[in-house]
PDB file of N, CA and C in Angstrom:
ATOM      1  N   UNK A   1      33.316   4.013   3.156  1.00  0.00           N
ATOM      2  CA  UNK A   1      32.369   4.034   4.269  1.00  0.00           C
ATOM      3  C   UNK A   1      32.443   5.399   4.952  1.00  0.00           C
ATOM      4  N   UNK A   2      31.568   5.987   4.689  1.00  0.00           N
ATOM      5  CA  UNK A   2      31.387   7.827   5.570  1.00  0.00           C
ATOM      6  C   UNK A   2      30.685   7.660   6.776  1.00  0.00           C
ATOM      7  N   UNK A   3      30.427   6.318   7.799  1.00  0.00           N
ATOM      8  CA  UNK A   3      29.858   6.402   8.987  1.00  0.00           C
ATOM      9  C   UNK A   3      28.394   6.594   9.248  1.00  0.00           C
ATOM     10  N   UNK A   4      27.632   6.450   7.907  1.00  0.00           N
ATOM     11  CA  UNK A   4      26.330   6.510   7.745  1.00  0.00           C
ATOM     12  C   UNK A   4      25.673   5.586   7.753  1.00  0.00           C
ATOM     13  N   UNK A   5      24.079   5.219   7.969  1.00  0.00           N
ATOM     14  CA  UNK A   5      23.638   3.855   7.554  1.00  0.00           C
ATOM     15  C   UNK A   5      22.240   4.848   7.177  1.00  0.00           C
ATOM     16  N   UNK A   6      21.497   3.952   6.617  1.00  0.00           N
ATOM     17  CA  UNK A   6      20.020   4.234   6.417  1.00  0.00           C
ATOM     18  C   UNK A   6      19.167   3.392   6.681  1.00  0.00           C
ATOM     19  N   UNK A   7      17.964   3.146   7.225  1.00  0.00           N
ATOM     20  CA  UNK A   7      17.194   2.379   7.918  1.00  0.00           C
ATOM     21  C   UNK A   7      15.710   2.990   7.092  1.00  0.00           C
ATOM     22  N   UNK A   8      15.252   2.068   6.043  1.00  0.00           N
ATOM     23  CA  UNK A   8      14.200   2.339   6.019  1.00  0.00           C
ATOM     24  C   UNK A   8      12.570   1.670   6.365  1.00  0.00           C
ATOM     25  N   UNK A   9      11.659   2.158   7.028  1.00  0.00           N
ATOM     26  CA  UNK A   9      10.746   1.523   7.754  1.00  0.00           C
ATOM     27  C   UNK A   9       9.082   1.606   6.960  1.00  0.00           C
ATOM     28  N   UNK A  10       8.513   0.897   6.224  1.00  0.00           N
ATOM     29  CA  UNK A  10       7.454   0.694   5.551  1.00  0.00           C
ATOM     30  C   UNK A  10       6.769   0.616   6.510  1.00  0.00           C
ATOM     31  N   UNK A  11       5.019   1.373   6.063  1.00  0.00           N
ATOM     32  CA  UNK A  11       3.686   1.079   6.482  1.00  0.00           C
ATOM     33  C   UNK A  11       3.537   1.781   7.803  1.00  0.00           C
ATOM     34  N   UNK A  12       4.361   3.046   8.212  1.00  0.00           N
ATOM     35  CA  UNK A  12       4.114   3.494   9.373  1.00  0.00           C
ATOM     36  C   UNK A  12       3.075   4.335   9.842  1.00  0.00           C
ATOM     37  N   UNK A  13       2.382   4.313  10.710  1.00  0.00           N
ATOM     38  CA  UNK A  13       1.150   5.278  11.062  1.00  0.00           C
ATOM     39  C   UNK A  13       1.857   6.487  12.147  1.00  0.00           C
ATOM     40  N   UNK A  14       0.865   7.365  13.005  1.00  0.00           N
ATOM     41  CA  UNK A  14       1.494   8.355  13.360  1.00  0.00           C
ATOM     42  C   UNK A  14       1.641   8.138  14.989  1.00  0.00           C
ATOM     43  N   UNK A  15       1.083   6.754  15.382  1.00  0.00           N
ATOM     44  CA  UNK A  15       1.426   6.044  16.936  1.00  0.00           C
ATOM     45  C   UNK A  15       2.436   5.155  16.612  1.00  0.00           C
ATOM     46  N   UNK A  16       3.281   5.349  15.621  1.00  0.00           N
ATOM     47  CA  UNK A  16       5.128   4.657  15.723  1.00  0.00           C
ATOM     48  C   UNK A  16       6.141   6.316  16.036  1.00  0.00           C
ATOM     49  N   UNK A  17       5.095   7.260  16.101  1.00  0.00           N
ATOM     50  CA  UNK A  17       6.244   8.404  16.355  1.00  0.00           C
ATOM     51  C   UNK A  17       6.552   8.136  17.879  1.00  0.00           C
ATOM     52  N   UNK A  18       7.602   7.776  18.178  1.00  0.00           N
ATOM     53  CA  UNK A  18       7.904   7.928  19.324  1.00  0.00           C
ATOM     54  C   UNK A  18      10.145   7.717  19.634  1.00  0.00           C
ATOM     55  N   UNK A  19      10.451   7.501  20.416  1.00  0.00           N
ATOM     56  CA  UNK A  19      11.845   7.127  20.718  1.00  0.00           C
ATOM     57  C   UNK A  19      12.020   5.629  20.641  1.00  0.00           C
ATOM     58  N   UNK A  20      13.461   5.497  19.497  1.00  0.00           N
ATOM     59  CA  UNK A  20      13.879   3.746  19.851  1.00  0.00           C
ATOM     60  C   UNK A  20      14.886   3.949  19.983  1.00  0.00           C
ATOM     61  N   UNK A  21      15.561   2.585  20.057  1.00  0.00           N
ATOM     62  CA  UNK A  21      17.429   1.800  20.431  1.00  0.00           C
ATOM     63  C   UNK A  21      17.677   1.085  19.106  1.00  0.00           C
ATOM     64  N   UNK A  22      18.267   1.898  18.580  1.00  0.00           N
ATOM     65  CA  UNK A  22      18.822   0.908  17.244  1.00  0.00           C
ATOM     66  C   UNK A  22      20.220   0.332  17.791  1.00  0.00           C
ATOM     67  N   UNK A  23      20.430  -0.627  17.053  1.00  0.00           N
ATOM     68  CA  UNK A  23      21.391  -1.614  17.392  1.00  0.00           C
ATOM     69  C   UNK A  23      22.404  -1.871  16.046  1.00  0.00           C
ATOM     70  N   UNK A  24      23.084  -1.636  15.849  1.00  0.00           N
ATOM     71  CA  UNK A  24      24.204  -2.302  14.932  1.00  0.00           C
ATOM     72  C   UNK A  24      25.272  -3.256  15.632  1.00  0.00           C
ATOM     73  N   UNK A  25      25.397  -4.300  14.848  1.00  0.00           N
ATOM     74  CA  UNK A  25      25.948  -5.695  15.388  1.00  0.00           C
ATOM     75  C   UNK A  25      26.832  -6.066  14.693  1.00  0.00           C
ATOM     76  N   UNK A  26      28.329  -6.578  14.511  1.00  0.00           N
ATOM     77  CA  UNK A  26      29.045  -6.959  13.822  1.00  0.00           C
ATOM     78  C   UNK A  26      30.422  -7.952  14.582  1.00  0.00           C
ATOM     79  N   UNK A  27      29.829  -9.327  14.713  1.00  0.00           N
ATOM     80  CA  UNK A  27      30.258 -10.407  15.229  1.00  0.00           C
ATOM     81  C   UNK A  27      30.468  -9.862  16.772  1.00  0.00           C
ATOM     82  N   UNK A  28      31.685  -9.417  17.481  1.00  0.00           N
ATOM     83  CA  UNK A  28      31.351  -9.560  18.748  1.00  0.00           C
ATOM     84  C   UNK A  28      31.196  -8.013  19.145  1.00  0.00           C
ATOM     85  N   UNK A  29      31.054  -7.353  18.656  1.00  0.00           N
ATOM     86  CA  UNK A  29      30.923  -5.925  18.887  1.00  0.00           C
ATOM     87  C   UNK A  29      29.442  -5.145  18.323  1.00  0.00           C
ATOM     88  N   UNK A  30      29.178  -3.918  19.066  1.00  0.00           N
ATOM     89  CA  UNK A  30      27.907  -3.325  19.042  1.00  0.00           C
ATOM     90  C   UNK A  30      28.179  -2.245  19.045  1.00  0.00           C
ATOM     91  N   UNK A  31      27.025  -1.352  18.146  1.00  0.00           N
ATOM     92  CA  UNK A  31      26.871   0.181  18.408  1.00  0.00           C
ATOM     93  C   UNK A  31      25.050   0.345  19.330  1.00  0.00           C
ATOM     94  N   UNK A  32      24.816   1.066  19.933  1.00  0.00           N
ATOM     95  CA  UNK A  32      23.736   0.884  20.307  1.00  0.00           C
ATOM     96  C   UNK A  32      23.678   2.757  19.958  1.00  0.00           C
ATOM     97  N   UNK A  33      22.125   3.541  19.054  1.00  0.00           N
ATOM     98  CA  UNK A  33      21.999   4.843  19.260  1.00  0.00           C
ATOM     99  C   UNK A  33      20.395   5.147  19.462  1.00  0.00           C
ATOM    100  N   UNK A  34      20.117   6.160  20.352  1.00  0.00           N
ATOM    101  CA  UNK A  34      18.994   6.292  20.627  1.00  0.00           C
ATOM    102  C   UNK A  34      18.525   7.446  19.622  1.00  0.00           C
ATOM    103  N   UNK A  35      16.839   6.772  18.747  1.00  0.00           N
ATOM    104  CA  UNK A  35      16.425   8.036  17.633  1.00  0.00           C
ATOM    105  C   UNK A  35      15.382   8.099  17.897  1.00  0.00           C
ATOM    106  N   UNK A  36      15.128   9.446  17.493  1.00  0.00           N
ATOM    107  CA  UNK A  36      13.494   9.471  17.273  1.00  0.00           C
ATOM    108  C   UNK A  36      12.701   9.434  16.143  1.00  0.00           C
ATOM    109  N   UNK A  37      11.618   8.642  15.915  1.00  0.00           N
ATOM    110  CA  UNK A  37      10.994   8.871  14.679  1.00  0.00           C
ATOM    111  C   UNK A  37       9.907   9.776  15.069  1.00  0.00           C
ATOM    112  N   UNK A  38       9.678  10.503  13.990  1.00  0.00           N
ATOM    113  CA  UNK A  38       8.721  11.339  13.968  1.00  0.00           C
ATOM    114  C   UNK A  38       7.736  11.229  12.879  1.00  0.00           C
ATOM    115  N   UNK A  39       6.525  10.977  12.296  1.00  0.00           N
ATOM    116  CA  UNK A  39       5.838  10.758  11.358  1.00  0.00           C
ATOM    117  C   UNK A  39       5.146  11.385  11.122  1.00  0.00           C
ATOM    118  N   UNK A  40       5.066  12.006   9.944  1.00  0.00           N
ATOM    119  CA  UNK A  40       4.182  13.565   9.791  1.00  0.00           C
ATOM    120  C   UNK A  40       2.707  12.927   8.544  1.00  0.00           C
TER     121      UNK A  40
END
């Protein structure tokens, strides 16, 4: 495990470019990181 994940997101147009809260969850604990998508 190198601390990476990949998230991939189908069917996106160019009004999903904006800032989210991804969440990783693993029973009672959380990572929460703020990204931006950008869609070209």
């Amino acid at each position: 495990d190198n601390g990476q994940s990949t998230l991939t997101i189908n069917n996106v147009t160019l009004q999903d470019s904006q800032s989210y809260t991804a969440r990783a969850t693993h029973k009672v604990r959380f990572v929460d990181a703020k990204v931006n998508l950008n869609v070209k």
